[in-house]
PDB file of N, CA and C in Angstrom:
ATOM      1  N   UNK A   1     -30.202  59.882  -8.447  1.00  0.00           N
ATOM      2  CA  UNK A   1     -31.190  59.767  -7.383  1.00  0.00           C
ATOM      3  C   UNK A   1     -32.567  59.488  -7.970  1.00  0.00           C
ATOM      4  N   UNK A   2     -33.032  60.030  -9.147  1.00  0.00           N
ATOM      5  CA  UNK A   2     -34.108  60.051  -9.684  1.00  0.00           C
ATOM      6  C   UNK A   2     -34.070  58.522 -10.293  1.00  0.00           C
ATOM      7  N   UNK A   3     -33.017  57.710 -10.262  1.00  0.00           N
ATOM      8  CA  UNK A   3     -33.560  56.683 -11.316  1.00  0.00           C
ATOM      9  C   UNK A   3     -33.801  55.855  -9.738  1.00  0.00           C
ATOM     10  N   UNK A   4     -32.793  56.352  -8.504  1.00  0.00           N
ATOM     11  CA  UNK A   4     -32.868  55.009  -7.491  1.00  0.00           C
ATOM     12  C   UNK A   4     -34.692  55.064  -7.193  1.00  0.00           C
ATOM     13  N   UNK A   5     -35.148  56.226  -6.956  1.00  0.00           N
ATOM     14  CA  UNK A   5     -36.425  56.103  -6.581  1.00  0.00           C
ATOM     15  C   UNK A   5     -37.414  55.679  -7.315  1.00  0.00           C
ATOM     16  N   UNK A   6     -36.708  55.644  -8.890  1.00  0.00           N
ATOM     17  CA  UNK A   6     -37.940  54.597  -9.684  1.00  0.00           C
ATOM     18  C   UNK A   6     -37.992  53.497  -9.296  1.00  0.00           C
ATOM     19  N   UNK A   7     -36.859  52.842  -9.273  1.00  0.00           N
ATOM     20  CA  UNK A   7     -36.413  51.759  -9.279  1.00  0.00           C
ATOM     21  C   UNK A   7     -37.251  51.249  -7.812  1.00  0.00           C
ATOM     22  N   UNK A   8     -37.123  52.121  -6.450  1.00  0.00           N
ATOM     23  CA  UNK A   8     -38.034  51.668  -5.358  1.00  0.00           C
ATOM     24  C   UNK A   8     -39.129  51.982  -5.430  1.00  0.00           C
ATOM     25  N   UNK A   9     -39.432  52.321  -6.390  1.00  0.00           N
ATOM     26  CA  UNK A   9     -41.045  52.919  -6.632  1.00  0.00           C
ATOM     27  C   UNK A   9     -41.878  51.671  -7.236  1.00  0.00           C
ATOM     28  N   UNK A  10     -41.299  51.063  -8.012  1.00  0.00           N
ATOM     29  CA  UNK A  10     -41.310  49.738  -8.644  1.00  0.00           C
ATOM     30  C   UNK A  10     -41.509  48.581  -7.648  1.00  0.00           C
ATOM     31  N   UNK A  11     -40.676  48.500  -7.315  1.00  0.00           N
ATOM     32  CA  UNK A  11     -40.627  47.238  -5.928  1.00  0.00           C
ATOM     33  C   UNK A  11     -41.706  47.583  -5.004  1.00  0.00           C
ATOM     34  N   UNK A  12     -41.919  48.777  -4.880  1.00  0.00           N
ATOM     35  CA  UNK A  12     -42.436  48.917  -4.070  1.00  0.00           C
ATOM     36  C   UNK A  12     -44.329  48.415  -4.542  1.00  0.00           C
ATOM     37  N   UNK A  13     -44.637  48.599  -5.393  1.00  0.00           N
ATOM     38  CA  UNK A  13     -45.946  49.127  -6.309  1.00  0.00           C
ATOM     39  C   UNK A  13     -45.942  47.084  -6.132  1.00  0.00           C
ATOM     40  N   UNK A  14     -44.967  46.434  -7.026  1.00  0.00           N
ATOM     41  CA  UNK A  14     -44.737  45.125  -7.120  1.00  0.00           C
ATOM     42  C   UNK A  14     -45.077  44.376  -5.988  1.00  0.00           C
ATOM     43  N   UNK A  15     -44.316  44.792  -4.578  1.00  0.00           N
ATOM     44  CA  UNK A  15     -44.425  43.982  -3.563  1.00  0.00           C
ATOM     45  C   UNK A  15     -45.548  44.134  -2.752  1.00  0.00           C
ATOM     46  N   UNK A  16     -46.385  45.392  -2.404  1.00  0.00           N
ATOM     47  CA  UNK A  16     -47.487  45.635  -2.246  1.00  0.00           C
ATOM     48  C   UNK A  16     -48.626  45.368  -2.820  1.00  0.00           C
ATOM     49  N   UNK A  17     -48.686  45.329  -3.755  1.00  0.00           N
ATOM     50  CA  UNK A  17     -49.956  45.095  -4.658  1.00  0.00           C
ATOM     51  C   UNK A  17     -50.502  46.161  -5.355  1.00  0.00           C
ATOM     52  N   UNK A  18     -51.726  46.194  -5.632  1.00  0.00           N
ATOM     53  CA  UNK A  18     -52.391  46.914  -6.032  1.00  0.00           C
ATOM     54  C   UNK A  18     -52.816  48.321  -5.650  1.00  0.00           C
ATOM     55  N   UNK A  19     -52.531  48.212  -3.996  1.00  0.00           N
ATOM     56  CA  UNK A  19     -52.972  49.052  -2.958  1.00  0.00           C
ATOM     57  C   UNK A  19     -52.206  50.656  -3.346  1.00  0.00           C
ATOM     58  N   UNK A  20     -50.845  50.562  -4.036  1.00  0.00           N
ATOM     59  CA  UNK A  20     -49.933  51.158  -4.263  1.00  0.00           C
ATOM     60  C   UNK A  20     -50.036  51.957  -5.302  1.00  0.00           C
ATOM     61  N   UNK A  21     -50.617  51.806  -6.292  1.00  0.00           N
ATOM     62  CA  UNK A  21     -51.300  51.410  -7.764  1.00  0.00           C
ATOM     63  C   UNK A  21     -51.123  53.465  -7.582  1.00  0.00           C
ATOM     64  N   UNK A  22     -50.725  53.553  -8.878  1.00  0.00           N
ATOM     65  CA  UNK A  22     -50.752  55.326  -8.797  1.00  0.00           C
ATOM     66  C   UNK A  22     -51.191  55.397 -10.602  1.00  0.00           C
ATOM     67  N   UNK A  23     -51.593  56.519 -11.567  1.00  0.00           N
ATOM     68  CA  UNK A  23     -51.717  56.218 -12.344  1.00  0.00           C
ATOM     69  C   UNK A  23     -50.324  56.667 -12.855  1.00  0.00           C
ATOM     70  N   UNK A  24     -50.327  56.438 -14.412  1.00  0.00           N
ATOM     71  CA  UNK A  24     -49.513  57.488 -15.384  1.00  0.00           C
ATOM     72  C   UNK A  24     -49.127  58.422 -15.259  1.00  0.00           C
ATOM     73  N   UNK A  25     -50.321  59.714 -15.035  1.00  0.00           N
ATOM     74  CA  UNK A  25     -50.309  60.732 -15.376  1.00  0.00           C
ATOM     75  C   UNK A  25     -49.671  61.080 -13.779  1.00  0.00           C
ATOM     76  N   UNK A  26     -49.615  60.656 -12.717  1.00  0.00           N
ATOM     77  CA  UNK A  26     -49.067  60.958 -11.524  1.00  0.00           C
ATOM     78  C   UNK A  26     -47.780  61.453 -11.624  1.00  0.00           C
ATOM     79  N   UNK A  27     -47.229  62.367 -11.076  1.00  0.00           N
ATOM     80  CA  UNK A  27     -46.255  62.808 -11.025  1.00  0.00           C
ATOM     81  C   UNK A  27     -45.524  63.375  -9.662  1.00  0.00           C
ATOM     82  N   UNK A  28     -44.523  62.399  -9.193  1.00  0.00           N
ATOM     83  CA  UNK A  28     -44.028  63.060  -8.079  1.00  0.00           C
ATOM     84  C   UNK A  28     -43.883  64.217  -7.392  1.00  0.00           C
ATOM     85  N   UNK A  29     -43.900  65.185  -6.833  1.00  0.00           N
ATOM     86  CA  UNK A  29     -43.528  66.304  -6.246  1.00  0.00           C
ATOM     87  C   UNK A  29     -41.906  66.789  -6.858  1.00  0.00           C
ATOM     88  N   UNK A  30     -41.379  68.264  -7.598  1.00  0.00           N
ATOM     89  CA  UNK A  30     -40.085  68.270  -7.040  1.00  0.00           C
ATOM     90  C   UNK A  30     -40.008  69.435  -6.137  1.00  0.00           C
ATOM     91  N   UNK A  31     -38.888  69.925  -5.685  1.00  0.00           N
ATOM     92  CA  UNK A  31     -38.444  70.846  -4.938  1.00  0.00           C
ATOM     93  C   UNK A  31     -39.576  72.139  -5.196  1.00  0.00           C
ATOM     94  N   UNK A  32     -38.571  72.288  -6.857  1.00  0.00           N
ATOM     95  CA  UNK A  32     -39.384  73.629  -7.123  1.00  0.00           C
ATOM     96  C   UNK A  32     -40.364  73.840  -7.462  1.00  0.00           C
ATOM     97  N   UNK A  33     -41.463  72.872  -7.282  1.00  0.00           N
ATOM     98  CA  UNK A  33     -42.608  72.856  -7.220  1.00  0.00           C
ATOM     99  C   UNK A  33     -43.545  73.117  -6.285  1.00  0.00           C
ATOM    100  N   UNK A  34     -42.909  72.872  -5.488  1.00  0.00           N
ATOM    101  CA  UNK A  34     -43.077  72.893  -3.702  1.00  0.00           C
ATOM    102  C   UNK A  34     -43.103  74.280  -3.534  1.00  0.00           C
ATOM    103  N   UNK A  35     -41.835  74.964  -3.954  1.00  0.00           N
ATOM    104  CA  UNK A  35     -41.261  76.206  -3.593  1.00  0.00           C
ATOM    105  C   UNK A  35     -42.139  77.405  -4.437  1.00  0.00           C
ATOM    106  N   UNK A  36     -42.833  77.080  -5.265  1.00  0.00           N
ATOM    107  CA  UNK A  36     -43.754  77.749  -5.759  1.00  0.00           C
ATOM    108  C   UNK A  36     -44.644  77.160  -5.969  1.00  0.00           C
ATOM    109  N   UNK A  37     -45.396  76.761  -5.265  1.00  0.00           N
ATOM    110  CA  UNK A  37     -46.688  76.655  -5.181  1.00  0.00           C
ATOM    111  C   UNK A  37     -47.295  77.739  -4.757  1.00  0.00           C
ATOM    112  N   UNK A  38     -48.376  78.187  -5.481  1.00  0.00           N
ATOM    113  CA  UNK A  38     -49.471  79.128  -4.979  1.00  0.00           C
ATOM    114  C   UNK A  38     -50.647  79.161  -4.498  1.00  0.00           C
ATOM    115  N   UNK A  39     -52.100  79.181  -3.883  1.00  0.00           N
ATOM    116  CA  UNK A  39     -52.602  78.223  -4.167  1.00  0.00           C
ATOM    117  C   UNK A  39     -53.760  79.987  -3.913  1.00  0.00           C
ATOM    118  N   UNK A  40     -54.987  78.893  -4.864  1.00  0.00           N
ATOM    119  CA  UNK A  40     -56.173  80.334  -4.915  1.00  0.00           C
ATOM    120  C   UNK A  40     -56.680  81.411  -3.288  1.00  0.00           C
ATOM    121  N   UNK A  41     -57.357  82.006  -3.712  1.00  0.00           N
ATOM    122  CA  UNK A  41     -57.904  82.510  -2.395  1.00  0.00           C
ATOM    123  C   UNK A  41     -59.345  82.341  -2.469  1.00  0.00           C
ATOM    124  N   UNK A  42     -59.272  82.181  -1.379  1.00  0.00           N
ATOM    125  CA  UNK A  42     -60.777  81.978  -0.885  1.00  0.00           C
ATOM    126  C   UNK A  42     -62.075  82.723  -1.630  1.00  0.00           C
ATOM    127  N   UNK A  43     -63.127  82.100  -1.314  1.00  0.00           N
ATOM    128  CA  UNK A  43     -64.108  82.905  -2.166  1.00  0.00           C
ATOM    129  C   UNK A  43     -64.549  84.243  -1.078  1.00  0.00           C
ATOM    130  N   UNK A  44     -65.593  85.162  -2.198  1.00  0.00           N
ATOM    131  CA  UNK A  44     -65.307  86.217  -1.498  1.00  0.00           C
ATOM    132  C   UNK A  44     -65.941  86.620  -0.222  1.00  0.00           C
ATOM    133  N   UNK A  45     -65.797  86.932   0.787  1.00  0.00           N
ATOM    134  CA  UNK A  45     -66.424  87.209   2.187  1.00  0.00           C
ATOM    135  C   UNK A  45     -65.454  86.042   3.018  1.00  0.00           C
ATOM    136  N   UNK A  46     -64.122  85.025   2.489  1.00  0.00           N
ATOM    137  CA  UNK A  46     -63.748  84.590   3.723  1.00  0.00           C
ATOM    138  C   UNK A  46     -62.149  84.784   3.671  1.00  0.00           C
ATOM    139  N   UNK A  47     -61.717  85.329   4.557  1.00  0.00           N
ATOM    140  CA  UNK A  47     -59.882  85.532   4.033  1.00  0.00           C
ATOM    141  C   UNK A  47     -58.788  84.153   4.463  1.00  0.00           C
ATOM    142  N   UNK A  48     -58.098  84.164   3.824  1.00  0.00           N
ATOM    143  CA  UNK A  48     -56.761  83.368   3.315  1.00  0.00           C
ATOM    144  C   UNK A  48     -56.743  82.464   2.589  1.00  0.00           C
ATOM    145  N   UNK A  49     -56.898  80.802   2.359  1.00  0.00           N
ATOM    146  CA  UNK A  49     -56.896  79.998   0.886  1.00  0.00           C
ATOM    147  C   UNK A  49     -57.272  78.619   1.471  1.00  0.00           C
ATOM    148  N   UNK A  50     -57.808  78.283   0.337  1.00  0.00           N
ATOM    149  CA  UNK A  50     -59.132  77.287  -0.028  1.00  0.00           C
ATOM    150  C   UNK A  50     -58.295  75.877   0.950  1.00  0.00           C
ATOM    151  N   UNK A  51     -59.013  75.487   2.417  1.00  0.00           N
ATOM    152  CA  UNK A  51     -58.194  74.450   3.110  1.00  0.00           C
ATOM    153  C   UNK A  51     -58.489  73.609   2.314  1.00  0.00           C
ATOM    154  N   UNK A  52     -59.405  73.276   1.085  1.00  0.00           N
ATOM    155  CA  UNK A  52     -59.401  71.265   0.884  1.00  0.00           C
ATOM    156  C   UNK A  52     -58.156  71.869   0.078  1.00  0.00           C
ATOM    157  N   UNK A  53     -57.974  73.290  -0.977  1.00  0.00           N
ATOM    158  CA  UNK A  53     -56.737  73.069  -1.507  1.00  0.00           C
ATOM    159  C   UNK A  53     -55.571  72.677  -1.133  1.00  0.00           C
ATOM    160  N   UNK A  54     -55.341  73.222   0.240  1.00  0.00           N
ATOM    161  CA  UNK A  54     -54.195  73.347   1.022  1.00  0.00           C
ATOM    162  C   UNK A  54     -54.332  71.789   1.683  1.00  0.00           C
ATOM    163  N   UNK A  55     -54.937  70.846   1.820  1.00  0.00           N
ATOM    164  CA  UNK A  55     -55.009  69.539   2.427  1.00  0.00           C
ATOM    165  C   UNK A  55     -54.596  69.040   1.414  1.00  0.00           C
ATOM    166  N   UNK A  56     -55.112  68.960  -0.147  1.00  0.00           N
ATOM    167  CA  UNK A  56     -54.690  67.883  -1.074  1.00  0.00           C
ATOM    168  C   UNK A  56     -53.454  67.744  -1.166  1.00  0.00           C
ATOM    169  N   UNK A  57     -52.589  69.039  -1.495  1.00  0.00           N
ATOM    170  CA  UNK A  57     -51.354  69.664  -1.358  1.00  0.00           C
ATOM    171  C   UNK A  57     -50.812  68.802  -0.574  1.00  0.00           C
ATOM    172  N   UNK A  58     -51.054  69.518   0.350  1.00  0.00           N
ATOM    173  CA  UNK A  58     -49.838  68.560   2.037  1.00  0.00           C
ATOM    174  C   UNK A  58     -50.014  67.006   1.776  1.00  0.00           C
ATOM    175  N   UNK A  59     -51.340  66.885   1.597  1.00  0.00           N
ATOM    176  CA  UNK A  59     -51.184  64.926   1.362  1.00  0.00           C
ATOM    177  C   UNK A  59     -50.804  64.734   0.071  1.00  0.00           C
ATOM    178  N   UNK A  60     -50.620  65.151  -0.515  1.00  0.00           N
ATOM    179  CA  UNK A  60     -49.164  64.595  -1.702  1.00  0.00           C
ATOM    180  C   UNK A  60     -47.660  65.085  -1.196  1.00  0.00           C
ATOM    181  N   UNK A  61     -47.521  65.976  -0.515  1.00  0.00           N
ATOM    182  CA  UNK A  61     -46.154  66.642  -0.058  1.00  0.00           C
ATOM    183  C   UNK A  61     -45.749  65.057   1.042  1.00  0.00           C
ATOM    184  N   UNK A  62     -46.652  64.941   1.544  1.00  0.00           N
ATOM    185  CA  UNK A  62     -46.928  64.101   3.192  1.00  0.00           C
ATOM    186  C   UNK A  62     -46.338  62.612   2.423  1.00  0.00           C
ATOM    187  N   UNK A  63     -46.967  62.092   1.160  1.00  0.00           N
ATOM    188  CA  UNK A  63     -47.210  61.019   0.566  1.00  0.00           C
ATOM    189  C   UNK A  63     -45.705  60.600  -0.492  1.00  0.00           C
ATOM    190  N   UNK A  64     -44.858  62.030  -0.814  1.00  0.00           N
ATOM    191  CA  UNK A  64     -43.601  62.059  -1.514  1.00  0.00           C
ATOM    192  C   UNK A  64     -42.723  61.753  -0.477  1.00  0.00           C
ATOM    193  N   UNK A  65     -42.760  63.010   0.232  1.00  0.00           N
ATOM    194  CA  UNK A  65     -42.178  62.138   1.336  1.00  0.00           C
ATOM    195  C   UNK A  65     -41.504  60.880   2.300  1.00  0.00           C
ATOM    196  N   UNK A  66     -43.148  60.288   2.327  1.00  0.00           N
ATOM    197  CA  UNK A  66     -42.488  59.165   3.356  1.00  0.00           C
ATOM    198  C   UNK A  66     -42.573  58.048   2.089  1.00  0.00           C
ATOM    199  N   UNK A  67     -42.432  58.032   0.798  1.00  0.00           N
ATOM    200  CA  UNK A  67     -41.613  57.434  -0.013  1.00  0.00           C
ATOM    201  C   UNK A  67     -40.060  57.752  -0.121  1.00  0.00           C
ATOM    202  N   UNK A  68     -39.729  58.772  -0.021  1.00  0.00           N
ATOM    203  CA  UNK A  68     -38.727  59.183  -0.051  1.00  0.00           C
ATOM    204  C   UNK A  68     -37.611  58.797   1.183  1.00  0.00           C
ATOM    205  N   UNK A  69     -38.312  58.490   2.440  1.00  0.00           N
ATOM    206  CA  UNK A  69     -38.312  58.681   3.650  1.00  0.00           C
ATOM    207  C   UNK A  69     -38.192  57.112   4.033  1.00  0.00           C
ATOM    208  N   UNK A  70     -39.013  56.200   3.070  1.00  0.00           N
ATOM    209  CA  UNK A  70     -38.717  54.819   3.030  1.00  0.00           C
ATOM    210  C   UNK A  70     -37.589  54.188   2.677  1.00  0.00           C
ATOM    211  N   UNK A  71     -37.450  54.962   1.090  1.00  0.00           N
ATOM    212  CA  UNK A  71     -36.384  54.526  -0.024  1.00  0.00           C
ATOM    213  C   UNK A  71     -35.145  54.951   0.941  1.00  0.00           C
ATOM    214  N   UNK A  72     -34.874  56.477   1.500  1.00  0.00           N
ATOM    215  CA  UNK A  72     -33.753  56.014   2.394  1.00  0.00           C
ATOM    216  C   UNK A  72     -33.247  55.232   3.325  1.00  0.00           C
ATOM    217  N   UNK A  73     -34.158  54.519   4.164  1.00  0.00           N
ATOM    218  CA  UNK A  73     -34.457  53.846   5.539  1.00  0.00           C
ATOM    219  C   UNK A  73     -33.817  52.442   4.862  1.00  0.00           C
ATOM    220  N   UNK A  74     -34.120  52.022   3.515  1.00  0.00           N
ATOM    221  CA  UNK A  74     -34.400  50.862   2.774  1.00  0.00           C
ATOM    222  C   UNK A  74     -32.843  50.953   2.488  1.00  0.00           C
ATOM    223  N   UNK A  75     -32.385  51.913   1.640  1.00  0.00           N
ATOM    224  CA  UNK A  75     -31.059  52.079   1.377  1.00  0.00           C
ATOM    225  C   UNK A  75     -29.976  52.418   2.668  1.00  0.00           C
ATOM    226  N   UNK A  76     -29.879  52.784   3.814  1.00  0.00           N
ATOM    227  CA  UNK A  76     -29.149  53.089   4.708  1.00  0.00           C
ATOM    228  C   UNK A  76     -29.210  51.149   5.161  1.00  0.00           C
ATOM    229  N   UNK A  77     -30.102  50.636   5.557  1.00  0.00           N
ATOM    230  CA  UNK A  77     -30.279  48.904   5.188  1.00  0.00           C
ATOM    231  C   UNK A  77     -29.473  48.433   5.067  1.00  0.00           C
ATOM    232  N   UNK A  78     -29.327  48.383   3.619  1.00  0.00           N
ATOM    233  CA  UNK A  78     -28.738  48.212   2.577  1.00  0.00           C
ATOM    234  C   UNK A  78     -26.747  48.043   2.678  1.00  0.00           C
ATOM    235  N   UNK A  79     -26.918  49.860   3.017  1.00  0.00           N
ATOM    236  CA  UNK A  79     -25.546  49.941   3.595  1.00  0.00           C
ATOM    237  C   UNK A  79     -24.882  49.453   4.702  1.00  0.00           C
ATOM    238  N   UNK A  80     -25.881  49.240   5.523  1.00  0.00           N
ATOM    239  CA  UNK A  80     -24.967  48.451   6.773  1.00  0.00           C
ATOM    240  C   UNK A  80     -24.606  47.441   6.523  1.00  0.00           C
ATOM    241  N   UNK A  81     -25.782  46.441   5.901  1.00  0.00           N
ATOM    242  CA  UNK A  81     -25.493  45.501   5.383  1.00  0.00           C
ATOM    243  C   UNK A  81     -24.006  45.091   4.637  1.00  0.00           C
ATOM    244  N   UNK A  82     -24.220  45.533   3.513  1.00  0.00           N
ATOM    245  CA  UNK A  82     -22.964  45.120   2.868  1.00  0.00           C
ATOM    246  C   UNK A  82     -21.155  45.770   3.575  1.00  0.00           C
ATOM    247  N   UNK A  83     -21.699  46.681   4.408  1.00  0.00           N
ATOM    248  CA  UNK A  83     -20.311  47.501   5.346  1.00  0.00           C
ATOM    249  C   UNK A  83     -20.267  46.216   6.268  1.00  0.00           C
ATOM    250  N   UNK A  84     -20.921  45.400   6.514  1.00  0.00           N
ATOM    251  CA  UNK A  84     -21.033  44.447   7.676  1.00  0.00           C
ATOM    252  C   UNK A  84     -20.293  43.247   6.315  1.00  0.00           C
ATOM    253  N   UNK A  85     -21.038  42.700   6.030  1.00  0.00           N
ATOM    254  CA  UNK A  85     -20.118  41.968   4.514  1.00  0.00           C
ATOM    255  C   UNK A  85     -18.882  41.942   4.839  1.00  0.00           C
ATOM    256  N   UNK A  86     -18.838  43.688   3.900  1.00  0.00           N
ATOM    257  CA  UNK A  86     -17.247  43.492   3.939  1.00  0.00           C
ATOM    258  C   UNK A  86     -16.028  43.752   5.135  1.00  0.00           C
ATOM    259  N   UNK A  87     -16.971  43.761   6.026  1.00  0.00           N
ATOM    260  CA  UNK A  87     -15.915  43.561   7.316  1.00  0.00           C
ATOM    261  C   UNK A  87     -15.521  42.751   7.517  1.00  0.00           C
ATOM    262  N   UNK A  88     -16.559  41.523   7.651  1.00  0.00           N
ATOM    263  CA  UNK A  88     -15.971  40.087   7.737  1.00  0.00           C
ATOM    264  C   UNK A  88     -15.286  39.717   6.437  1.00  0.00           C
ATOM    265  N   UNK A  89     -15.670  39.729   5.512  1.00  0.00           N
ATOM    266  CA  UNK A  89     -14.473  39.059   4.209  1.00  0.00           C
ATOM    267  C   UNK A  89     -13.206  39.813   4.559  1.00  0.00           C
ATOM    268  N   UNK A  90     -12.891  41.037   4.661  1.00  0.00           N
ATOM    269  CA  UNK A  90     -12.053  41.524   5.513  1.00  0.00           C
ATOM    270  C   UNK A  90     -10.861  41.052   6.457  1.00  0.00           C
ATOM    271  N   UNK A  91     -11.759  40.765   7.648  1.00  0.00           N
ATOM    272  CA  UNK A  91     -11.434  40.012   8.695  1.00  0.00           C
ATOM    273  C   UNK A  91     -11.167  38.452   7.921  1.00  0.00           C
ATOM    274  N   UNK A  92     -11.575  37.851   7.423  1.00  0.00           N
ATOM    275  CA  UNK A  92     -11.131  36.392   6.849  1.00  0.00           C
ATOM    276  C   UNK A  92     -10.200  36.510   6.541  1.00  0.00           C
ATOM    277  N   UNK A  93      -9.486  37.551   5.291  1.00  0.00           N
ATOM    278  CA  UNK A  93      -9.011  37.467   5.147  1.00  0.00           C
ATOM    279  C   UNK A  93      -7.333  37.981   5.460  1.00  0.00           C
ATOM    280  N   UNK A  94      -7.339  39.046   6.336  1.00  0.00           N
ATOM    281  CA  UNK A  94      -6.648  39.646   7.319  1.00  0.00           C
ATOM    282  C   UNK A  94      -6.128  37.837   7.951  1.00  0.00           C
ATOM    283  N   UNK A  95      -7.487  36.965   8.213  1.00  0.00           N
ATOM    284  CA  UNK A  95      -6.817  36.111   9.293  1.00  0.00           C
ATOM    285  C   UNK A  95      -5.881  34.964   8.475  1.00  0.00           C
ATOM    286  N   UNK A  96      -6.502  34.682   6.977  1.00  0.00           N
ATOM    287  CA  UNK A  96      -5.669  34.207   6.278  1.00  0.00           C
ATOM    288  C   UNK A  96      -4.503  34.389   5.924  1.00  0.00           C
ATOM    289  N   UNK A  97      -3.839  35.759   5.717  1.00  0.00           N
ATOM    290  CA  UNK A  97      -2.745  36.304   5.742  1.00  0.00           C
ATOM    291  C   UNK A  97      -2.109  35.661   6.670  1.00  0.00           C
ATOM    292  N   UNK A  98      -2.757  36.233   7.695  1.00  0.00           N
ATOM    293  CA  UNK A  98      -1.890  35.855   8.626  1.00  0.00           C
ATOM    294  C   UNK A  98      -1.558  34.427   9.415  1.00  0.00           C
ATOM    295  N   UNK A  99      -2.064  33.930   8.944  1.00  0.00           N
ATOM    296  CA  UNK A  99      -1.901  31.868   8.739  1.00  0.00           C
ATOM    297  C   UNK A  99      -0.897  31.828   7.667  1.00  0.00           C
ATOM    298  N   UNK A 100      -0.995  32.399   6.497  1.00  0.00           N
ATOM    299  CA  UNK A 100       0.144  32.199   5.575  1.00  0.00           C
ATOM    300  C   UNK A 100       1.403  32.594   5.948  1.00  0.00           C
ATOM    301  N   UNK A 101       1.097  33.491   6.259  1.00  0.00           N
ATOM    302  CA  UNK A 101       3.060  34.136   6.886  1.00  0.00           C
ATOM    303  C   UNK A 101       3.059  33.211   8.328  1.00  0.00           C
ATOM    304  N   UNK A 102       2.330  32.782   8.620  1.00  0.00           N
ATOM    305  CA  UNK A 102       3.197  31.771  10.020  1.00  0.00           C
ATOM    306  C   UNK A 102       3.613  30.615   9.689  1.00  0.00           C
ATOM    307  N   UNK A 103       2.983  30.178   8.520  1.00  0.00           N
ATOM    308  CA  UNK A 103       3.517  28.892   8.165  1.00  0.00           C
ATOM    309  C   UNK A 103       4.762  28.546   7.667  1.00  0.00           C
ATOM    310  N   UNK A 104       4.895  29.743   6.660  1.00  0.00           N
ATOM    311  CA  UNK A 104       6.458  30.312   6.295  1.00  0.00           C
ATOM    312  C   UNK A 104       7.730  29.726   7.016  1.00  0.00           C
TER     313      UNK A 104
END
């Protein structure tokens, strides 16, 4: 899974342009990163945690995502596609068969 999403990460960066452009040091989101995340508390006199922290956060969570969310949309595509393919080569050839044995 990790190599398919390079691989659309690529095309993707490619077919877009520049706009896409992420650096090096960027690093996707994983699970358990997510799952422990902590994030500071507020300074003192206001209670619960720092919202620009908690915004940057979600817009990279938000931003893995609907890459993720693409690359499937792109690949489910994909699959109909070629399930559609091979129905008809399928069917051709189902009908060829069956031209051969009548000729018999």
């Amino acid at each position: 899974m990790r190599v398919f999403l390079r691989r659309v990460r690529r095309r993707q960066r490619s077919a877009s342009g520049p706009t896409c452009y992420r650096s090096a040091a960027y690093h996707p989101l994983r699970p358990w990163q997510v799952r422990e995340r902590r994030f500071r508390p507020t300074p003192l006199g206001r209670r619960g945690l720092d919202p620009r922290e908690v915004r940057e956060f979600l817009d990279q969570v938000a931003g893995d995502l609907a890459t993720v969310y693409d690359a499937l949309a792109q690949s489910r595509r994909e699959t109909d596609r070629i399930k559609d393919a091979l129905r008809r080569w399928q069917s051709e050839q189902a009908r060829a068969r069956n031209e051969r044995q009548r000729d018999r």
